[in-house]
Protein backbone atom coordinates (compact mmCIF):
# COMPACT_ATOMS: atom_id res chain seq x y z
CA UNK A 1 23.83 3.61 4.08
CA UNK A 2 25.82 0.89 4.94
CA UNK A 3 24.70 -3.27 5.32
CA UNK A 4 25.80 -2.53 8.77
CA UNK A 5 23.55 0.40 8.42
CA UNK A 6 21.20 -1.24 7.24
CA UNK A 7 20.81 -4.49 9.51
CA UNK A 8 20.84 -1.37 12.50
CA UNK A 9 17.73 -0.44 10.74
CA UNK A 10 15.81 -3.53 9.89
CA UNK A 11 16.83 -4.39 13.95
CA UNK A 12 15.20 -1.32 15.21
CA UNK A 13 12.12 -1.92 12.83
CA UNK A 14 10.85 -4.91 14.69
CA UNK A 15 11.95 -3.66 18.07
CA UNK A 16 9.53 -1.07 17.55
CA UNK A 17 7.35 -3.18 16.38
CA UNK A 18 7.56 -5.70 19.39
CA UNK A 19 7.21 -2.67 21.19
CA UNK A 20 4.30 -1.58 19.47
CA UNK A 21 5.85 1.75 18.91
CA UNK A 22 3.87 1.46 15.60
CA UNK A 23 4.84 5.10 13.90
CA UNK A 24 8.03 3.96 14.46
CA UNK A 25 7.98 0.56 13.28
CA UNK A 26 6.27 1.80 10.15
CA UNK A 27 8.66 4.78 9.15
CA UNK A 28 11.81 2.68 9.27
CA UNK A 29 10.28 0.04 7.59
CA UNK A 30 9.17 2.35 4.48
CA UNK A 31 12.38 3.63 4.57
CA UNK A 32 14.34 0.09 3.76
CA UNK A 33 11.44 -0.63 1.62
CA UNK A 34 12.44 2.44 -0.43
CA UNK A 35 15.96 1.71 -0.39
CA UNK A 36 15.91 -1.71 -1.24
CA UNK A 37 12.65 -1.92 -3.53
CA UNK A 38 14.15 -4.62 -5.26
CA UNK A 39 15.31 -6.77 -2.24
CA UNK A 40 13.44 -10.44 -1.78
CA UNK A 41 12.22 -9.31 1.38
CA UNK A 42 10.74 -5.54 0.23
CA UNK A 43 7.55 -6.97 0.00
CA UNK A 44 7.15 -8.37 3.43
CA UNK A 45 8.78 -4.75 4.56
CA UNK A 46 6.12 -3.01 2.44
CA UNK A 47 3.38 -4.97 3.85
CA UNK A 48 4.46 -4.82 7.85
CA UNK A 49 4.71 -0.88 7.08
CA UNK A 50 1.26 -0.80 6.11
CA UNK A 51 -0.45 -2.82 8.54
CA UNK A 52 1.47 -0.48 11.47
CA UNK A 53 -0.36 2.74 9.80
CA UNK A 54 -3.62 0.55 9.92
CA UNK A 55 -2.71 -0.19 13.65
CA UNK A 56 -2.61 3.90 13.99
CA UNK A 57 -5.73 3.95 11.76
CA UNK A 58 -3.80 6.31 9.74
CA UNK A 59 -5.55 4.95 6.52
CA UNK A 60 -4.46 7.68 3.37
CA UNK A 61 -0.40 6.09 4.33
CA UNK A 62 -1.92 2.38 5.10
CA UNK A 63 -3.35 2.62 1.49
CA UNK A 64 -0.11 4.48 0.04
CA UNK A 65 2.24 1.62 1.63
CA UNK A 66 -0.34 -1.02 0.89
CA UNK A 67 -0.72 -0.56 -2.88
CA UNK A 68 3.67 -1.38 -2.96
CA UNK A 69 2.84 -4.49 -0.41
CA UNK A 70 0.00 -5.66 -3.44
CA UNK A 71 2.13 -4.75 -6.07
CA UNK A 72 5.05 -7.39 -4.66
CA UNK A 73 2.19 -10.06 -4.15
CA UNK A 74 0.74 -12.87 -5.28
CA UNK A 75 -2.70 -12.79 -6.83
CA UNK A 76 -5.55 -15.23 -6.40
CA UNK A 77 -3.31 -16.83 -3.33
CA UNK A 78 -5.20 -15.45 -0.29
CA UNK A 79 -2.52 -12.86 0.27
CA UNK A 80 -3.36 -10.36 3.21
CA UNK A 81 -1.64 -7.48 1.51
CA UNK A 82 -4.53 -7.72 -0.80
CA UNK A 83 -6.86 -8.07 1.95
CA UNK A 84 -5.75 -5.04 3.87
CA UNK A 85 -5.19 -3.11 0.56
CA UNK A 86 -8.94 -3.36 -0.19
CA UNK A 87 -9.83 -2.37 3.67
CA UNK A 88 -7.81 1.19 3.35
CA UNK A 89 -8.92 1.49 -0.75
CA UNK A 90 -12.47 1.47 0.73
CA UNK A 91 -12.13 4.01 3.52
CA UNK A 92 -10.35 5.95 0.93
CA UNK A 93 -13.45 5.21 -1.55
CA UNK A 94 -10.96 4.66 -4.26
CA UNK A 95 -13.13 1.75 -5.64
CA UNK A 96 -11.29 0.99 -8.37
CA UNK A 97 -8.16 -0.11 -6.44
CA UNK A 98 -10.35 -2.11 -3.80
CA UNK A 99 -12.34 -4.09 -6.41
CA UNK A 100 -8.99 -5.12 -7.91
CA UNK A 101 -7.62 -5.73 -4.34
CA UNK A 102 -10.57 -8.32 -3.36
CA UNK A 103 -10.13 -9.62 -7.01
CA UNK A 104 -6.15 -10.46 -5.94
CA UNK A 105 -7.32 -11.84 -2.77
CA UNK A 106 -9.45 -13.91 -4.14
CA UNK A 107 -13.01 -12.66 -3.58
CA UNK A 108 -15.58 -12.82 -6.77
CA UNK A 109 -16.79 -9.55 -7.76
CA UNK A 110 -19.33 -8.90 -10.16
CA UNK A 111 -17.78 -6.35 -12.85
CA UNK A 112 -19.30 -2.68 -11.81
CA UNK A 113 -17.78 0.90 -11.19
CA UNK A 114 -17.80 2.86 -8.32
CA UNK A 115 -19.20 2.13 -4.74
CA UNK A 116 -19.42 -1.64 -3.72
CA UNK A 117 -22.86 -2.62 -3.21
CA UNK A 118 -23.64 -6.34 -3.07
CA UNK A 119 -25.88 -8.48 -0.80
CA UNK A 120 -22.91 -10.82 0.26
CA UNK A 121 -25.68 -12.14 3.44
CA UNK A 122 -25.67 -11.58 7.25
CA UNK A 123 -22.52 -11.64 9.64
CA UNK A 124 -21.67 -10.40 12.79
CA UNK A 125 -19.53 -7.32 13.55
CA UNK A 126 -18.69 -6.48 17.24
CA UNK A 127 -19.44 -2.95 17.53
CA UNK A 128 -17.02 -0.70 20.08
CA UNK A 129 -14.46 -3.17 20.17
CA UNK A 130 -12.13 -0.87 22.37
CA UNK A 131 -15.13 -0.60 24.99
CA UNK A 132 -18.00 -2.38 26.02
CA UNK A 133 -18.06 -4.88 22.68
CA UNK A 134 -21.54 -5.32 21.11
CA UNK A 135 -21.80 -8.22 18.85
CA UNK A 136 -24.50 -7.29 16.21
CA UNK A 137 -26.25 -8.77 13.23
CA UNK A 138 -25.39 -7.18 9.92
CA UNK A 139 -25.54 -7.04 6.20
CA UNK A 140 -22.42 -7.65 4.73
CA UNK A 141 -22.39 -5.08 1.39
CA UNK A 142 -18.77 -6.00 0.70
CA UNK A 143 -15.81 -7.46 1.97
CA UNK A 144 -15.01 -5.14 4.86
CA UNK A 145 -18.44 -2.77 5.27
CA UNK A 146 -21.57 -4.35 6.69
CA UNK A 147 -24.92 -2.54 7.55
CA UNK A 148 -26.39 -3.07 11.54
CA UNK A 149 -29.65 -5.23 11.29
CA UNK A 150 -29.76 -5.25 15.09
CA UNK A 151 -30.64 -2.13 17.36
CA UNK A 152 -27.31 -1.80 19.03
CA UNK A 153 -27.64 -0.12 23.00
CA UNK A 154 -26.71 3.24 23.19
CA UNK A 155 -23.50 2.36 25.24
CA UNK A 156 -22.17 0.92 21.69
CA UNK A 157 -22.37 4.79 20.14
CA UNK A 158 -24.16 3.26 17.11
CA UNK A 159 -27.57 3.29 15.30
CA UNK A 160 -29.65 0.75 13.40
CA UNK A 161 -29.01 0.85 10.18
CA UNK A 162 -25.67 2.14 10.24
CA UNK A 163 -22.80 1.03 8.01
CA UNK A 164 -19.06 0.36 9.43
CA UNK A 165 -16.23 -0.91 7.97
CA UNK A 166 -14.39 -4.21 10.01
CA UNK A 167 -11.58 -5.80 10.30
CA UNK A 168 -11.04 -9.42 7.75
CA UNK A 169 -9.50 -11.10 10.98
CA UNK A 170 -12.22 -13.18 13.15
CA UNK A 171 -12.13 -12.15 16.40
CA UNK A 172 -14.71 -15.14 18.31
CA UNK A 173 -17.24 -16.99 16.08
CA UNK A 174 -21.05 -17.93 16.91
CA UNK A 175 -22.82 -20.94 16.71
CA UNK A 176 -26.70 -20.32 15.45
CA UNK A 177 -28.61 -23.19 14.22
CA UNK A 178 -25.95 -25.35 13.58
CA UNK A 179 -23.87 -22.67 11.53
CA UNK A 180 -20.81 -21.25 12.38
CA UNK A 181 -20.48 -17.41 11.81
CA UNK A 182 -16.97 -15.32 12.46
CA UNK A 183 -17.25 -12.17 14.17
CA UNK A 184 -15.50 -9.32 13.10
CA UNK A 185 -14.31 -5.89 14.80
CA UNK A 186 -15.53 -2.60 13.85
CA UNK A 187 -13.01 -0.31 12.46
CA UNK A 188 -14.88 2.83 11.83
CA UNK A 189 -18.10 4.15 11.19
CA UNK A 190 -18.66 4.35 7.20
CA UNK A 191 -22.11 6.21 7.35
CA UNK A 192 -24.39 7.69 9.62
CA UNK A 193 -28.14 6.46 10.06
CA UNK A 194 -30.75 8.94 11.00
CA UNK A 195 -32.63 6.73 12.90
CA UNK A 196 -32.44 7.39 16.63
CA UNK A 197 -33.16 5.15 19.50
CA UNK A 198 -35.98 4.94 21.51
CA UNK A 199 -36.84 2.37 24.03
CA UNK A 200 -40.33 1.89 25.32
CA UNK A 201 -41.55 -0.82 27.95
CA UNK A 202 -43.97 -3.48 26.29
CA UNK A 203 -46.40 -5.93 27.93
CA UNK A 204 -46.65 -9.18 25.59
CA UNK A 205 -48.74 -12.36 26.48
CA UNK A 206 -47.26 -14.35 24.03
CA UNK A 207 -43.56 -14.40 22.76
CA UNK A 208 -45.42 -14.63 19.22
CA UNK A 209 -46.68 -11.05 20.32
CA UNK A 210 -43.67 -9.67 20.71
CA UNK A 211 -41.95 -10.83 17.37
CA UNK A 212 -45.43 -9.20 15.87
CA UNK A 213 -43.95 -6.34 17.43
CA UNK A 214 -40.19 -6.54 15.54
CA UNK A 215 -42.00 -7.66 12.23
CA UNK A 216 -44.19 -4.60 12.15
CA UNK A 217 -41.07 -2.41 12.29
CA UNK A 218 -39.14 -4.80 9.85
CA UNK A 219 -41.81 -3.91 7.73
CA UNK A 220 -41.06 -0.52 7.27
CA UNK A 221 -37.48 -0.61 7.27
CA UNK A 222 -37.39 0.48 11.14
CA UNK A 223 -35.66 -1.43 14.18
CA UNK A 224 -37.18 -3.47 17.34
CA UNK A 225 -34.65 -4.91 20.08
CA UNK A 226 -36.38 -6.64 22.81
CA UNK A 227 -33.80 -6.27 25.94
CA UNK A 228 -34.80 -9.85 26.45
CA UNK A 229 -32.76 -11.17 23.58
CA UNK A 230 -29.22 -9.29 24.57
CA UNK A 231 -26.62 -11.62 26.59
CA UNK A 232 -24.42 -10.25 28.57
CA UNK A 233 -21.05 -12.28 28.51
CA UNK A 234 -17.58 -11.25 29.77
CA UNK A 235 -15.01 -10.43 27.07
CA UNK A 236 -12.55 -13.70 26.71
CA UNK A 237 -16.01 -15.64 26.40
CA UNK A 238 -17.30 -12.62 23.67
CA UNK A 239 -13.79 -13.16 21.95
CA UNK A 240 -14.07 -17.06 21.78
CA UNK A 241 -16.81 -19.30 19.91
CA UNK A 242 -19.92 -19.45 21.63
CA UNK A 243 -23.34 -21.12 20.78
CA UNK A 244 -26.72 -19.44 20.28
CA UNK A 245 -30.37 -20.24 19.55
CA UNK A 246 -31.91 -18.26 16.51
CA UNK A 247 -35.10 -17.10 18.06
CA UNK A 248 -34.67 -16.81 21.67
CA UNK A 249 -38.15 -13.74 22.02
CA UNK A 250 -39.69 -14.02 25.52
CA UNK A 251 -43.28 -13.38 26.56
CA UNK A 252 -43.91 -10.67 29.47
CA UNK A 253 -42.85 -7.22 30.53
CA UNK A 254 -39.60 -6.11 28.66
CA UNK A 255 -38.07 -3.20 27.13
CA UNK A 256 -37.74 -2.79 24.08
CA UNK A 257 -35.19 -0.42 22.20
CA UNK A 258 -36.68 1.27 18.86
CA UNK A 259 -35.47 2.40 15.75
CA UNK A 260 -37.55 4.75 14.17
CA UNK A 261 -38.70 8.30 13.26
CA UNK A 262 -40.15 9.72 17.04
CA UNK A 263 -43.14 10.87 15.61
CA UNK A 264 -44.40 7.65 14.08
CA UNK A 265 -43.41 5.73 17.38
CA UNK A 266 -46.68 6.07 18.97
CA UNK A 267 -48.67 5.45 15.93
CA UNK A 268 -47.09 1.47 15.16
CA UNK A 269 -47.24 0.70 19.14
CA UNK A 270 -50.92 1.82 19.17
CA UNK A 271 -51.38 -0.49 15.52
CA UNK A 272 -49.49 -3.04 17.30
CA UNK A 273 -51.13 -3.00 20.99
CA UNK A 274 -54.82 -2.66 18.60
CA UNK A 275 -54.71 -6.09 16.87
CA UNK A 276 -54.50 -7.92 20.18
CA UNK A 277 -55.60 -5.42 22.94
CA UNK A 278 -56.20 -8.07 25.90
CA UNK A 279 -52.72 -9.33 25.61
CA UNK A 280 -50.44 -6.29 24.14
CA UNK A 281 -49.50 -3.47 26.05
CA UNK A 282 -46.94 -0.40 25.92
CA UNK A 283 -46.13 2.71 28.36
CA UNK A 284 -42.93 4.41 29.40
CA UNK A 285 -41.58 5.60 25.84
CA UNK A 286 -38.51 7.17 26.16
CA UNK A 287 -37.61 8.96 22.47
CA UNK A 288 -34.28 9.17 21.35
């Protein structure tokens, strides 16, 4: 090829990619990368060619690409090719290459083979983000894979207790109790949870009777999800930051979604309507 070749090439790259004609985009990037591995700007080629196979969630070529975007990189400077290098090393579960990835990015890892487990606290993940959009509590267990604390509605198309992996970009924050928390879009579903969803209608006196409720659940590693505590907002305001009280549990009739083996279902409402019969109630279980 030519320069003039060339420059045709490097043109139609980024028209693609204005287009959002991703495959495109990334195929003649990778091919200038390859041509010109050595060029100053090979790195920024290798790294827009991997980030349009992540746009086509094409992961096994957005890790392939992304491991010659890393290699041309900067360590310990926040670079995103590191970032996005560790996202597709994950989904490919080749954990050696993402611990070194969040290592070059920055993030402290303790030393350890294989899977990533770590308690790195809660964070929010909006679940769905090409539908409805649920934003959900979760445990982050590494940079980019978090486990649902929260018993998403069935309209998301995940469980309690599931793991996905998100995205590193914030996409809307939340204020809760004075703390600022980024929210981040799913990308996939990592693992399954075997927990289905139930919903049951409750009768509570006393919002302290209906967090008795959650806790007993919590206790066992199950779900509760009083309908009373989901917002409904449009999404620009879901996408933008938005304030929240921690504890925002409502006395009175409510639904409540569930997240727990069917057959014990009945047995913890029965514990949990016997410890304060006059003011606890339950009827209308629907099993998942």
């Amino acid at each position: 090829m030519t320069r003039e070749e060339d420059r045709e090439l490097l043109t139609a790259a980024y028209e693609a990619w204005e287009s959002e004609d991703w495959l495109q985009a990334g195929e003649l990037l990778e091919r200038l990368a390859r041509r010109h591995p050595d060029h100053p700007r090979a790195g920024v080629w290798w790294y827009d060619a991997a980030l349009a196979y992540k746009f086509l969630r094409n992961w096994a070529k957005a890790y392939e690409l992304g491991r010659e975007a890393a290699a041309r990189a900067d360590r310990d400077a926040q670079d995103p090719a590191f970032w996005n290098l560790g996202i597709a090393a994950t989904i490919m579960e080749d954990w050696a290459t993402a611990r070194d990835a969040w290592r070059g990015f920055g993030v402290g890892l303790p030393d350890g083979e294989g899977e990533i487990v770590e308690d790195l606290g809660p964070g929010l993940v909006r679940l769905n983000p090409t539908g409805n959009g649920e934003v959900v509590w979760a445990r982050r267990l590494c940079p980019t894979r978090a486990r649902v604390l929260n018993v998403p509605t069935p309209e998301s198309g995940r469980r309690f207790g599931e793991i996905v992996v998100h995205d590193g970009a914030p996409n809307g924050r939340r204020e809760v109790d004075g703390r600022s928390y980024p929210v981040f879009d799913e990308l996939l579903l990592w693992r399954e949870s075997p927990l289905p969803t139930s919903v049951v209608h409750v009768a509570a006196a006393d919002a302290d009777d209906v967090r008795a409720l959650v806790a007993l659940f919590e206790e066992r590693d199950y779900g509760a999800e009083p309908w009373s505590s989901i917002e409904m907002i449009c999404t620009c305001c879901s996408e933008d930051s938005l304030s929240h009280d921690g504890d925002h549990t409502v006395a009175g009739d409510q639904r409540v979604s569930l997240a727990a083996p069917v057959d014990e279902i009945p047995g913890l409402l029965a514990q949990w309507r016997a410890a304060a019969p006059q003011r606890r109630s339950w009827t209308d279980l629907v099993t998942g």
